[in-house]
Protein backbone atom coordinates (compact mmCIF):
# COMPACT_ATOMS: atom_id res chain seq x y z
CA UNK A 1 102.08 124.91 106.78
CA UNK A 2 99.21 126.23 104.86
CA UNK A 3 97.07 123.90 102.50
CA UNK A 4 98.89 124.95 99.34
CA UNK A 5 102.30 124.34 100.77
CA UNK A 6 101.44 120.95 101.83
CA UNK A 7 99.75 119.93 98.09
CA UNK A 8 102.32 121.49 96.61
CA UNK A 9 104.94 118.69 98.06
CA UNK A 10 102.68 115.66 97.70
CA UNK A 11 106.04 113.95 95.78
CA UNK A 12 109.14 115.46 97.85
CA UNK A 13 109.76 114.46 101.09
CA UNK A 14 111.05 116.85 103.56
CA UNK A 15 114.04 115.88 105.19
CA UNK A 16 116.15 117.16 108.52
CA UNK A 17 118.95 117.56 109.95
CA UNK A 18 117.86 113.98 112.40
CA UNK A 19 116.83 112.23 109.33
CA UNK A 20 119.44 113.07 106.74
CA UNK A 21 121.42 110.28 107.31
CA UNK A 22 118.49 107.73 107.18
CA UNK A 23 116.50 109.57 104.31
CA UNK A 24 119.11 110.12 101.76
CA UNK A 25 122.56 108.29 103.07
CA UNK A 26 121.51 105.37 103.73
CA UNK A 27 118.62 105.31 101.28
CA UNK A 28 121.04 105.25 98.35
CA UNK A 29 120.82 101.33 97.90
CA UNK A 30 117.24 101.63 96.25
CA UNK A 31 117.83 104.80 93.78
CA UNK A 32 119.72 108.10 93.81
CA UNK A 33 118.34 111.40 95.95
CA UNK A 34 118.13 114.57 94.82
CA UNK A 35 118.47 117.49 97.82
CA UNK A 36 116.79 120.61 97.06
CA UNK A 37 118.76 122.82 99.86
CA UNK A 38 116.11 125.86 100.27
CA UNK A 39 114.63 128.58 102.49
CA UNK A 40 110.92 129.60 102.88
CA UNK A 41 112.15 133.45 102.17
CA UNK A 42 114.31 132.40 99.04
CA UNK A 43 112.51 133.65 95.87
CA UNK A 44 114.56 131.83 93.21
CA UNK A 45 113.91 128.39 95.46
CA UNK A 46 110.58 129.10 94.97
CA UNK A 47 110.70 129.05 91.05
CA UNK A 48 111.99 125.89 91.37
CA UNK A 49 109.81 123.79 93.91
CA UNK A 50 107.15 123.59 91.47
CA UNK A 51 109.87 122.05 89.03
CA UNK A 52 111.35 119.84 91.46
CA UNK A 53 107.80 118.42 92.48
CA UNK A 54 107.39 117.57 88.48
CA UNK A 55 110.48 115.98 88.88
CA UNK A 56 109.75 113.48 91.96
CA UNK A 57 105.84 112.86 90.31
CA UNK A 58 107.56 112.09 86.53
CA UNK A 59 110.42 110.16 87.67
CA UNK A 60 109.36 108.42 91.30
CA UNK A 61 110.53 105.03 90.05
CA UNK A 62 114.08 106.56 89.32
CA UNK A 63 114.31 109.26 91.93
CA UNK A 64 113.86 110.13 95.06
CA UNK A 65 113.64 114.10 95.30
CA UNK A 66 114.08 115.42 99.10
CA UNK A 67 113.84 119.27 100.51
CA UNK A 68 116.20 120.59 103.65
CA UNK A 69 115.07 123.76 104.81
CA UNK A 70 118.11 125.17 105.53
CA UNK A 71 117.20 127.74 108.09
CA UNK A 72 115.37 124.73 110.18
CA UNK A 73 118.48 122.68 109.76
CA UNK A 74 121.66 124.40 109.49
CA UNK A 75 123.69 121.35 110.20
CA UNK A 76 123.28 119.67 106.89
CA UNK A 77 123.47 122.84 105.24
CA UNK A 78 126.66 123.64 107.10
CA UNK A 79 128.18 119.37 106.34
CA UNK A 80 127.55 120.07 102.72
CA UNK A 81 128.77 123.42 102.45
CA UNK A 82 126.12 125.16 100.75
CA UNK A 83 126.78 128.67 100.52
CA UNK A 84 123.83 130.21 98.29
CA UNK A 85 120.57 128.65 97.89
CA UNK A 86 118.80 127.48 95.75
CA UNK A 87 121.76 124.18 95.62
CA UNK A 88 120.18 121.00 94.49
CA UNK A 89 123.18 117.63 95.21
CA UNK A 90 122.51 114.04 93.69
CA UNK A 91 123.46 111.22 96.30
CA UNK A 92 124.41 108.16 94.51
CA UNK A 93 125.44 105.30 96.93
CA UNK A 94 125.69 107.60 99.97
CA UNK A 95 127.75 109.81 98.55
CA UNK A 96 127.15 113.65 96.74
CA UNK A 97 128.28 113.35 93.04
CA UNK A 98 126.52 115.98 91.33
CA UNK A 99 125.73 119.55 92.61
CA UNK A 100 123.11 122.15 90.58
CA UNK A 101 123.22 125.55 91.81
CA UNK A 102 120.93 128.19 91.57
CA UNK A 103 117.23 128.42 89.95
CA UNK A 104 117.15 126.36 86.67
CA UNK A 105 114.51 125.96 84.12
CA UNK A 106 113.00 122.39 83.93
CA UNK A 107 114.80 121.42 80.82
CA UNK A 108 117.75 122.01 82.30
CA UNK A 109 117.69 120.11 85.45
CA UNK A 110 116.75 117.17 83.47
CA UNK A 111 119.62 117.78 81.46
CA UNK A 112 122.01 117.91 84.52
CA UNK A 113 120.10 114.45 85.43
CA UNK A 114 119.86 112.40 82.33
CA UNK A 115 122.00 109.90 83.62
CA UNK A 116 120.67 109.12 86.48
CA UNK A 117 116.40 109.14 84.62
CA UNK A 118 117.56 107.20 81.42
C-alpha cells in the first residue's frame, strides 16, 4: 500500500473475509456498519472511496464505515451475493438491511442513510 492509499483510509477500516464476522456482525450492538464491497481495479469504486472516507470522518459517532476488497476476500463477497461492484450494505443488529449499488454522488448516499445519521 502506497502512502496515499493508506491516508486516504485514515476513517474506514478494512475488513476480511477472517474478520467479517467480528468487525461488522457482531459489532452491530454499538452502531450500524456500512460495507463498501470494492476492487483495487474498479474505477467507479474509486469515485466513491473518497466519499465514503467523508462519510466515516463526518459521521464516526453514528457509523462505522468498513471496506472488503473483494478480490482478497471472495468469501464475503460470494455470502452476500454481490454481483457488480461498487455495492455498499448497512448492517443493523447483525443483519444487512439496506444495499446501495453502484457509484453515487455524496448527496445521495446520505440520502440512502438519513435514517441511520439523524
Amino acid at each position: 500500500m502506497n502512502h496515499q492509499e493508506e491516508s486516504m483510509s485514515e476513517n474506514t477500516v478494512a475488513v476480511s473475509d477472517s474478520t467479517f464476522t467480528s468487525d461488522v456482525i457482531e459489532a452491530s450492538g454499538s452502531k450500524p456498519v456500512l460495507v463498501d464491497f470494492w476492487a483495487t481495479w474498479c474505477g467507479p469504486c474509486k469515485m466513491v472511496a473518497p466519499v465514503l472516507e467523508e462519510l466515516a470522518r463526518d459521521n464516526a459517532d453514528k457509523i462505522t464505515v468498513a471496506k472488503v476488497d473483494v478480490d482478497q476476500n471472495p468469501v464475503v463477497a460470494r455470502d452476500y451475493q454481490i454481483m457488480s461492484i461498487p455495492t455498499m450494505m448497512l448492517f443493523q443488529d447483525g443483519k444487512p438491511v439496506k444495499t446501495i449499488m453502484g457509484a453515487k454522488p455524496k448527496a445521495a448516499i446520505l440520502r440512502e442513510l438519513a435514517d441511520v445519521l439523524a
